[in-house]
PDB file of N, CA and C in Angstrom:
ATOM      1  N   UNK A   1      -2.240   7.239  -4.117  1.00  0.00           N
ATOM      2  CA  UNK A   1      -2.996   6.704  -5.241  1.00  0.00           C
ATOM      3  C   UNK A   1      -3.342   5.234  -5.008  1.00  0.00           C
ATOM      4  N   UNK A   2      -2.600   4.212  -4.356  1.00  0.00           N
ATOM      5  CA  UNK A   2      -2.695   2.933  -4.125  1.00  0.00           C
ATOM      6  C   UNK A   2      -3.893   3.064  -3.262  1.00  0.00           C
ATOM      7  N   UNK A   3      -3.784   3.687  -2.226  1.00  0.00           N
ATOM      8  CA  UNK A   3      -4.961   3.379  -1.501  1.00  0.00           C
ATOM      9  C   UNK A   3      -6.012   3.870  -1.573  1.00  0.00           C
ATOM     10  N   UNK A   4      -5.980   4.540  -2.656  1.00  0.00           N
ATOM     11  CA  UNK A   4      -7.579   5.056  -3.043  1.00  0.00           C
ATOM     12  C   UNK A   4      -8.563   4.192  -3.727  1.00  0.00           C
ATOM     13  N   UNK A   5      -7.103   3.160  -5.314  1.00  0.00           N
ATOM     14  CA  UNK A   5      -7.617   2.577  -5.573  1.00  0.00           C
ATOM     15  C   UNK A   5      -8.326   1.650  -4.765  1.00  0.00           C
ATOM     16  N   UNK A   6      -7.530   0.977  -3.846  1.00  0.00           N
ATOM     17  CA  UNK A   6      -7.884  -0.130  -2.998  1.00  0.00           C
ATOM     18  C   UNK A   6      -9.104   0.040  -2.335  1.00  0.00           C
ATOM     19  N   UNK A   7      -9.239   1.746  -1.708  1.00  0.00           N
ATOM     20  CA  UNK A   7     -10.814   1.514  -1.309  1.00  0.00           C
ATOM     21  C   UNK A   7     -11.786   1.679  -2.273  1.00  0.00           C
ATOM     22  N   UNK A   8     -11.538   2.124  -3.608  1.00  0.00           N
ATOM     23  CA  UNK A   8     -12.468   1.871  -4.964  1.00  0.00           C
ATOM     24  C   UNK A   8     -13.009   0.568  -4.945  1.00  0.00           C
ATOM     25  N   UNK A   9     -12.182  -0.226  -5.349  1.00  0.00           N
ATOM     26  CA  UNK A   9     -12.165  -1.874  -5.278  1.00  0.00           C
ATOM     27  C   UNK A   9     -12.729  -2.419  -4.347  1.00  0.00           C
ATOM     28  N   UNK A  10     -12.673  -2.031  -2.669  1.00  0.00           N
ATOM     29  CA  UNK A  10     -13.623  -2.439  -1.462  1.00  0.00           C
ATOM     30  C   UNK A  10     -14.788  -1.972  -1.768  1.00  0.00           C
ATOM     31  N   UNK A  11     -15.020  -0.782  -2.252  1.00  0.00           N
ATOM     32  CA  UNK A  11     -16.290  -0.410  -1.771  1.00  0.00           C
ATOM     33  C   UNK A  11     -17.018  -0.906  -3.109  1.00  0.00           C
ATOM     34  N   UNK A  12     -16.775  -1.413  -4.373  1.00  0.00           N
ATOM     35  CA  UNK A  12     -17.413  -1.716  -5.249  1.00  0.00           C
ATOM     36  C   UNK A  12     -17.678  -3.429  -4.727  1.00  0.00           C
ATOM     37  N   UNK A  13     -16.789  -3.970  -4.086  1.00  0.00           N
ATOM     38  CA  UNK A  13     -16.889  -5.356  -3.746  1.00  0.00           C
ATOM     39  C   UNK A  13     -18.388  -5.710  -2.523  1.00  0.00           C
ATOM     40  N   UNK A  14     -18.363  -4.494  -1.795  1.00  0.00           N
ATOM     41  CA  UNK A  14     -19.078  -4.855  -0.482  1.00  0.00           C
ATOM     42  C   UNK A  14     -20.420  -3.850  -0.894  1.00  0.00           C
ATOM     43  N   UNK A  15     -20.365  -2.649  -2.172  1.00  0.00           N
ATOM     44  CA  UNK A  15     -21.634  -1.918  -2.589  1.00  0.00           C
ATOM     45  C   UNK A  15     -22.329  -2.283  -4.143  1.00  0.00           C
ATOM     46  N   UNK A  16     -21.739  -2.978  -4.803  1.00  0.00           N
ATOM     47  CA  UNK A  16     -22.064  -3.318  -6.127  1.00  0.00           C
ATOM     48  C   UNK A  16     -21.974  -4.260  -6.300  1.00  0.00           C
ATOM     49  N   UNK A  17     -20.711  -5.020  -6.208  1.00  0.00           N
ATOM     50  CA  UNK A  17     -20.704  -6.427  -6.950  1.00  0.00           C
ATOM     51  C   UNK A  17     -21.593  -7.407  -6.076  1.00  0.00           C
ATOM     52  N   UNK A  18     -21.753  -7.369  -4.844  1.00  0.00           N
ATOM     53  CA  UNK A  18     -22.437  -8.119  -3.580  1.00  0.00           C
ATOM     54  C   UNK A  18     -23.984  -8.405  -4.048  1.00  0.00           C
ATOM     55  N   UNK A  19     -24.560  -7.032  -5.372  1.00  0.00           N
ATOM     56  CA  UNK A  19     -26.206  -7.412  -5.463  1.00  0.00           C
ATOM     57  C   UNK A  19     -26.035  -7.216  -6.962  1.00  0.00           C
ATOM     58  N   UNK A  20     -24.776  -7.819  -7.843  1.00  0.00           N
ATOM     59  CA  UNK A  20     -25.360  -7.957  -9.078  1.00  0.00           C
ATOM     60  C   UNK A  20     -25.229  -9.356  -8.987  1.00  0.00           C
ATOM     61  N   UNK A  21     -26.297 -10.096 -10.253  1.00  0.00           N
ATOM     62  CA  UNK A  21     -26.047 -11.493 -10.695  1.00  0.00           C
ATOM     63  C   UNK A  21     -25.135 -11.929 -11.402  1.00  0.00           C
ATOM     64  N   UNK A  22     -24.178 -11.348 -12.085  1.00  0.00           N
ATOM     65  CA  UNK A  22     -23.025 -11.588 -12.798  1.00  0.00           C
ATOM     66  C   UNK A  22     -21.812 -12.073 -11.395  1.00  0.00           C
ATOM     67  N   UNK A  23     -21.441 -13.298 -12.552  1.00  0.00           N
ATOM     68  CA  UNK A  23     -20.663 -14.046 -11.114  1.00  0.00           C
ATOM     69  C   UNK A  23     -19.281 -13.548 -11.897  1.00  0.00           C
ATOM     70  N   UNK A  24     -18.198 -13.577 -11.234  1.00  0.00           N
ATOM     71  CA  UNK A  24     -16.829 -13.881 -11.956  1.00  0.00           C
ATOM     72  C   UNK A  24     -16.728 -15.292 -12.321  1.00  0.00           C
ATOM     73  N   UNK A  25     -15.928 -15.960 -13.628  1.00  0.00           N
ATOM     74  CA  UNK A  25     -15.461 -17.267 -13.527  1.00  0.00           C
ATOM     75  C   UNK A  25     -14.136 -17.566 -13.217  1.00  0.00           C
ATOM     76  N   UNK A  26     -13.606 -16.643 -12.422  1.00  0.00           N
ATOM     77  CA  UNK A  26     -12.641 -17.099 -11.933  1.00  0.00           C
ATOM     78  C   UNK A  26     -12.093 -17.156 -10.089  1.00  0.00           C
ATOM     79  N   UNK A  27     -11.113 -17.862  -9.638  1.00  0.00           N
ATOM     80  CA  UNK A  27     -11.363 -17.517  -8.687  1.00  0.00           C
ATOM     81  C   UNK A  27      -9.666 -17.174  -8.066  1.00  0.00           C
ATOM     82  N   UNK A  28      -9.374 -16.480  -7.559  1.00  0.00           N
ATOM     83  CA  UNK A  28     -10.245 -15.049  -6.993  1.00  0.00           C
ATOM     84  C   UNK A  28     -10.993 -14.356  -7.990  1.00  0.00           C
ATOM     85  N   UNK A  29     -12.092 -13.942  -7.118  1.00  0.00           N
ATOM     86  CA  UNK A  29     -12.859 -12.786  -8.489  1.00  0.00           C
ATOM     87  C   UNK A  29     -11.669 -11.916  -9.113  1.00  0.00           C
ATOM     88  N   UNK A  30     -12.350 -11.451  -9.773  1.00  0.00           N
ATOM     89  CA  UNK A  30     -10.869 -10.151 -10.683  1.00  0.00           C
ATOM     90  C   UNK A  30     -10.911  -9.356 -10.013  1.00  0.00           C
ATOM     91  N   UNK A  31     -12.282  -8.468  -9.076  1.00  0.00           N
ATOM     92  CA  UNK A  31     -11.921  -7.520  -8.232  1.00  0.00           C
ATOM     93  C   UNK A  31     -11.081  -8.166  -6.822  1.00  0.00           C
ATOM     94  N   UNK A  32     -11.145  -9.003  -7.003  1.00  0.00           N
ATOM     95  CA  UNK A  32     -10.237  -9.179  -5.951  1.00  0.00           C
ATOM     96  C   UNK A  32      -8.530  -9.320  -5.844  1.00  0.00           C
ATOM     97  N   UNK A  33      -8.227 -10.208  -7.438  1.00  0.00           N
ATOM     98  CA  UNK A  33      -7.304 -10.363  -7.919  1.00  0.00           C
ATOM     99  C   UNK A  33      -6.568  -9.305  -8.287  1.00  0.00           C
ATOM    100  N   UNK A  34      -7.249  -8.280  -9.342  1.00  0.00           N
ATOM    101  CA  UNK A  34      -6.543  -6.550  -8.341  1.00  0.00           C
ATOM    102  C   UNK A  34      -6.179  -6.169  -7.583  1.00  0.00           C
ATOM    103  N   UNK A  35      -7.451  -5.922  -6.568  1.00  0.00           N
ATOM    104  CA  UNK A  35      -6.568  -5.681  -5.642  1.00  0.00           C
ATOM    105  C   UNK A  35      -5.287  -6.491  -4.885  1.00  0.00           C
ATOM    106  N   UNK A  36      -5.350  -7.865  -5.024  1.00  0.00           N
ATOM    107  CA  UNK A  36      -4.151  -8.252  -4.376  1.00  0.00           C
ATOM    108  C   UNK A  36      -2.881  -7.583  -5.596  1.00  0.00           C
ATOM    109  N   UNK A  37      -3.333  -8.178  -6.489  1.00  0.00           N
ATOM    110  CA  UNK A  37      -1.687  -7.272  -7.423  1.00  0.00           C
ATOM    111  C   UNK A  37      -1.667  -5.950  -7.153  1.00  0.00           C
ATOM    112  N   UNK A  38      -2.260  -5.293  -6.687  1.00  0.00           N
ATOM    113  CA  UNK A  38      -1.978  -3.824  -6.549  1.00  0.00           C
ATOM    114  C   UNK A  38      -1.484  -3.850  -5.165  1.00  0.00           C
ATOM    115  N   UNK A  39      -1.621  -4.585  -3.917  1.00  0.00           N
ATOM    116  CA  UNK A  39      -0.827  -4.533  -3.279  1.00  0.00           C
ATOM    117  C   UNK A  39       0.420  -5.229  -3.373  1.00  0.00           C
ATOM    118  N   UNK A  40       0.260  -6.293  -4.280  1.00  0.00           N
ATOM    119  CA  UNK A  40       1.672  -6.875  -4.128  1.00  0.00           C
ATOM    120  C   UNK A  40       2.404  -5.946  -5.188  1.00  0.00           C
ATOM    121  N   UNK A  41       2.470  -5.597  -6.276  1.00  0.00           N
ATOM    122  CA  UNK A  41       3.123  -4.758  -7.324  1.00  0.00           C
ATOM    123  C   UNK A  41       3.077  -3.275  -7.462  1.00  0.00           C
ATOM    124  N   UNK A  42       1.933  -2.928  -6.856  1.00  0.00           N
ATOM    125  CA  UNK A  42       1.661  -1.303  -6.706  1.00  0.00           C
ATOM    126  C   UNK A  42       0.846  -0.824  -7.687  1.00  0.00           C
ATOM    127  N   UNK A  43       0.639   0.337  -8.174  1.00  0.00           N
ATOM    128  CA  UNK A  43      -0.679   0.655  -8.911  1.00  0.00           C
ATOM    129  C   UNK A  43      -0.212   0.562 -10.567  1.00  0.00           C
ATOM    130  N   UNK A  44       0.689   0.627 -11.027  1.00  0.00           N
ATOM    131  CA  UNK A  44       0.628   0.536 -12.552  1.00  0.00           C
ATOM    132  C   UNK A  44       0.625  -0.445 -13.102  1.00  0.00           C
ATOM    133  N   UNK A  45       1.383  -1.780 -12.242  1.00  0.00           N
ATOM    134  CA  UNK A  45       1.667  -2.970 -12.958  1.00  0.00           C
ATOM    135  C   UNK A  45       0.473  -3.668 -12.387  1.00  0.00           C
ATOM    136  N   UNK A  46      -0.447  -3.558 -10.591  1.00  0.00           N
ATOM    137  CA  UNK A  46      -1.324  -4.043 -10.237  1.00  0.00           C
ATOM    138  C   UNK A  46      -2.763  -3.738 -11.157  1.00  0.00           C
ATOM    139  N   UNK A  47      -3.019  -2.480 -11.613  1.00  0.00           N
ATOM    140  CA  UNK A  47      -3.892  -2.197 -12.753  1.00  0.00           C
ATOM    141  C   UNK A  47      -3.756  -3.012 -14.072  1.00  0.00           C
ATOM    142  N   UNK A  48      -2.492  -3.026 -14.239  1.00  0.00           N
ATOM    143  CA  UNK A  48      -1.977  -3.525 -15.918  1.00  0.00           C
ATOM    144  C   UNK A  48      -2.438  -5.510 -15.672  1.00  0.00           C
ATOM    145  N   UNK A  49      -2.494  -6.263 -14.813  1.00  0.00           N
ATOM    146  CA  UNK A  49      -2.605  -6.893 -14.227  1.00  0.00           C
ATOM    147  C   UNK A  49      -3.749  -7.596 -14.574  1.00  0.00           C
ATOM    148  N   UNK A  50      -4.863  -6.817 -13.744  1.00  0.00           N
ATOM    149  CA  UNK A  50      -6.373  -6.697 -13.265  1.00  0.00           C
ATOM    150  C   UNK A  50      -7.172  -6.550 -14.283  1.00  0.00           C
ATOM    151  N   UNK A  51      -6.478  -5.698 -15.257  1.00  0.00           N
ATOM    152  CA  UNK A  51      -7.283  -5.468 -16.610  1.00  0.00           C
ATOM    153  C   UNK A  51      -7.046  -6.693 -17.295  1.00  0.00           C
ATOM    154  N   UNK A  52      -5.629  -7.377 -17.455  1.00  0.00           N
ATOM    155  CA  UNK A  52      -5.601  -8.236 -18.438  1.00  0.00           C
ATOM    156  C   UNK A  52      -6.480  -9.217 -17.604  1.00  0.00           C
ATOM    157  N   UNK A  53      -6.593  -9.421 -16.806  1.00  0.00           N
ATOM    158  CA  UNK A  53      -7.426 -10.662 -16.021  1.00  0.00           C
ATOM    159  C   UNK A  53      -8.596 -10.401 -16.579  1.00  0.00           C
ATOM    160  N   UNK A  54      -9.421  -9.052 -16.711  1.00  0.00           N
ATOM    161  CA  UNK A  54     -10.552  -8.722 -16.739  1.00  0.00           C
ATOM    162  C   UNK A  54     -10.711  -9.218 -18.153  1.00  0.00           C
ATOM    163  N   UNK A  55      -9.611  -9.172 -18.711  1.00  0.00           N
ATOM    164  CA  UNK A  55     -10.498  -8.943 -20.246  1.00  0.00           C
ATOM    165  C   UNK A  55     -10.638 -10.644 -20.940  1.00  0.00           C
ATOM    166  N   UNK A  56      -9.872 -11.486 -20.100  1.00  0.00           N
ATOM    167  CA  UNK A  56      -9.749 -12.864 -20.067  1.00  0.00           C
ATOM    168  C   UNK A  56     -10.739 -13.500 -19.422  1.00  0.00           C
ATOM    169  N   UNK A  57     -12.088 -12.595 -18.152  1.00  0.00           N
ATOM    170  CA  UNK A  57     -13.169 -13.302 -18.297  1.00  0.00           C
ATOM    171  C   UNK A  57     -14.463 -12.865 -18.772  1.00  0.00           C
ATOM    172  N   UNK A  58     -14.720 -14.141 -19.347  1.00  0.00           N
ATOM    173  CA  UNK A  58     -16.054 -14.120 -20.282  1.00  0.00           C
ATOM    174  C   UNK A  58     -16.674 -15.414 -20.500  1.00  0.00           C
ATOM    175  N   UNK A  59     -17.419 -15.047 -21.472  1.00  0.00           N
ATOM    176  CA  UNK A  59     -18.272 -16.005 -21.127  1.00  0.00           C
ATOM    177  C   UNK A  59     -17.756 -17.595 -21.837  1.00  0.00           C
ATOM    178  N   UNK A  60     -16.718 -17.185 -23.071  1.00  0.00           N
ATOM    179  CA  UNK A  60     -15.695 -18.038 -23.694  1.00  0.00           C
ATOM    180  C   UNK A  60     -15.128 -19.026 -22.924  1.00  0.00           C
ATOM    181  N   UNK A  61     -14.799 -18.706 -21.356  1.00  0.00           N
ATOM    182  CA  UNK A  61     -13.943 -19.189 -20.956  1.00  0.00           C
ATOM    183  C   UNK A  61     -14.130 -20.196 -19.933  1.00  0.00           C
ATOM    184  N   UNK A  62     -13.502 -21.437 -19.243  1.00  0.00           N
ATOM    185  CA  UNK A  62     -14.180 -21.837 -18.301  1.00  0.00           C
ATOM    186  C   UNK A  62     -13.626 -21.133 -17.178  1.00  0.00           C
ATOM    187  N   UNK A  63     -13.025 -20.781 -16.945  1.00  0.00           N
ATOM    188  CA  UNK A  63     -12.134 -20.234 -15.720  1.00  0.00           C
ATOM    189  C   UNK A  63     -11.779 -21.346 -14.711  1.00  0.00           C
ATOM    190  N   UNK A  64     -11.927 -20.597 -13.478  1.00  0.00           N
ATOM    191  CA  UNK A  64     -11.497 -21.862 -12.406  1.00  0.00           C
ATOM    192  C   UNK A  64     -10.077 -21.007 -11.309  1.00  0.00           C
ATOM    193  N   UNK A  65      -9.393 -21.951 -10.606  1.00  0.00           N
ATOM    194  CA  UNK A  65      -8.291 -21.552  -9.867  1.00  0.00           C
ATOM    195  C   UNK A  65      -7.261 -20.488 -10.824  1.00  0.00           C
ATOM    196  N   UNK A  66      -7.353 -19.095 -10.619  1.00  0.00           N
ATOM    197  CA  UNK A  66      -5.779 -18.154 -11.422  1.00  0.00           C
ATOM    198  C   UNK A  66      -5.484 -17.165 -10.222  1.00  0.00           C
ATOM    199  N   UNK A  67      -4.679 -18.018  -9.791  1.00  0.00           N
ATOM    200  CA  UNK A  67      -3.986 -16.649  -8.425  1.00  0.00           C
ATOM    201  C   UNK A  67      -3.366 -15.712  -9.237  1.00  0.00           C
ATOM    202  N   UNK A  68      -2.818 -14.765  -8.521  1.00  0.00           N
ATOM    203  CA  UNK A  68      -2.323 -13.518  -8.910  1.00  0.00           C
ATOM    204  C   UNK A  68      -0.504 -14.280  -8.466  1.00  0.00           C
ATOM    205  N   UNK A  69      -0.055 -13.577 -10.277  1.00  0.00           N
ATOM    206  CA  UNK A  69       1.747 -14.365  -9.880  1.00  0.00           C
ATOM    207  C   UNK A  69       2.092 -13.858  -8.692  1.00  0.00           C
ATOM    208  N   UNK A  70       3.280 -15.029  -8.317  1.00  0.00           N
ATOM    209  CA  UNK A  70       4.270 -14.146  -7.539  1.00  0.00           C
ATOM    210  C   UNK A  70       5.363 -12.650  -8.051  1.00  0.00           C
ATOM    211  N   UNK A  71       5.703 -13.349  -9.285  1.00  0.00           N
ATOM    212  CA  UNK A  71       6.702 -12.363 -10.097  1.00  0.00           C
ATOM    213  C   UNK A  71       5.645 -11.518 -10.888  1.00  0.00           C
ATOM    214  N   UNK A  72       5.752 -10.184 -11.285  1.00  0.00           N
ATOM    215  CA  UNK A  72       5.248  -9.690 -12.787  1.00  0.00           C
ATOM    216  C   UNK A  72       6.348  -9.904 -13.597  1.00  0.00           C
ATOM    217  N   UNK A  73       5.128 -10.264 -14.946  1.00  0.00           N
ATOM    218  CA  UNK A  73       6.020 -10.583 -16.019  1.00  0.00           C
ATOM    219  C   UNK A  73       4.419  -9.447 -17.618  1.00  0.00           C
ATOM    220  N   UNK A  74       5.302  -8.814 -18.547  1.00  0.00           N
ATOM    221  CA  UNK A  74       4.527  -8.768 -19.216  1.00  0.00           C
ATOM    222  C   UNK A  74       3.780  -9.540 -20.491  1.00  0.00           C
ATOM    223  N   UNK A  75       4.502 -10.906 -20.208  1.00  0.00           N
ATOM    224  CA  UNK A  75       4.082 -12.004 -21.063  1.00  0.00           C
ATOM    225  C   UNK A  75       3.105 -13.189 -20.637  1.00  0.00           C
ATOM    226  N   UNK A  76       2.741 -13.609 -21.082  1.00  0.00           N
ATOM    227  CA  UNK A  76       1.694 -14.913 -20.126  1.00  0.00           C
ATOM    228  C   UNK A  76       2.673 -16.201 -20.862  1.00  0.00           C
ATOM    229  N   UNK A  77       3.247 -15.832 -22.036  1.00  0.00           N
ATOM    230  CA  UNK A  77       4.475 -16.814 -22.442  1.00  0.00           C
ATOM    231  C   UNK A  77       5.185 -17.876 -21.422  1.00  0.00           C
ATOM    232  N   UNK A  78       5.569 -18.599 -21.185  1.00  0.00           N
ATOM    233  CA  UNK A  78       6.492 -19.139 -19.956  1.00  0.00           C
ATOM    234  C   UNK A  78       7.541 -19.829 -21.046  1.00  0.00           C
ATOM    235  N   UNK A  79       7.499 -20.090 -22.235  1.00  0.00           N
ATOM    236  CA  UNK A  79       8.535 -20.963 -22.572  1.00  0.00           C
ATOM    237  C   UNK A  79       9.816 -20.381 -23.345  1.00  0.00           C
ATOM    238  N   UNK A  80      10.950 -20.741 -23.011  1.00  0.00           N
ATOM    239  CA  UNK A  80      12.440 -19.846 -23.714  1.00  0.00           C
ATOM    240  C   UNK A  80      12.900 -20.342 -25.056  1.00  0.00           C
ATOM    241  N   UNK A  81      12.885 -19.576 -25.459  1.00  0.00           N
ATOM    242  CA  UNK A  81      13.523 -19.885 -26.791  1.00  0.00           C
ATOM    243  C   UNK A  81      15.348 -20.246 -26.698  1.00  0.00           C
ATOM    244  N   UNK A  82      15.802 -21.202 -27.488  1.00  0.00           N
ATOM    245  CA  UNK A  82      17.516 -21.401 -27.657  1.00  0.00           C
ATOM    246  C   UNK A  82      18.212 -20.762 -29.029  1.00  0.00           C
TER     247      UNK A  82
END
């Protein structure tokens, strides 16, 4: 299943996204940023991932530098409560 997605994701990168005008604002693109979480995390948490990235760009936003974490976490939270 991982690597099917992964060639989904290639072949939309190098057959679709290559001749539309819609840019990503972020960088890595999100199709790209998928696929790296799907190789680094595997397909449920690399999907769960990719989507939340996806749905975070728009036109709202400025974007800019968002690598893909090292750790998964299902919070974007970082701060602990005492």
């Amino acid at each position: 299943m991982k690597q099917i997605l992964i060639s989904l994701i290639e072949f939309y990168q190098k057959n679709i996204s290559a001749y539309t005008t819609a840019k990503c604002r972020y960088q890595p693109t999100c199709s790209n940023y998928m696929l790296i979480a799907i190789q680094r995390f595997g397909t449920i948490k690399g999907i769960m991932m990719g989507c939340a990235r996806i749905l975070r760009c728009n036109p709202f936003v400025k974007g800019g530098y968002d690598p893909v974490p090292t750790h998964f976490k299902l919070s974007k939270n970082n701060s602990t409560k005492n």
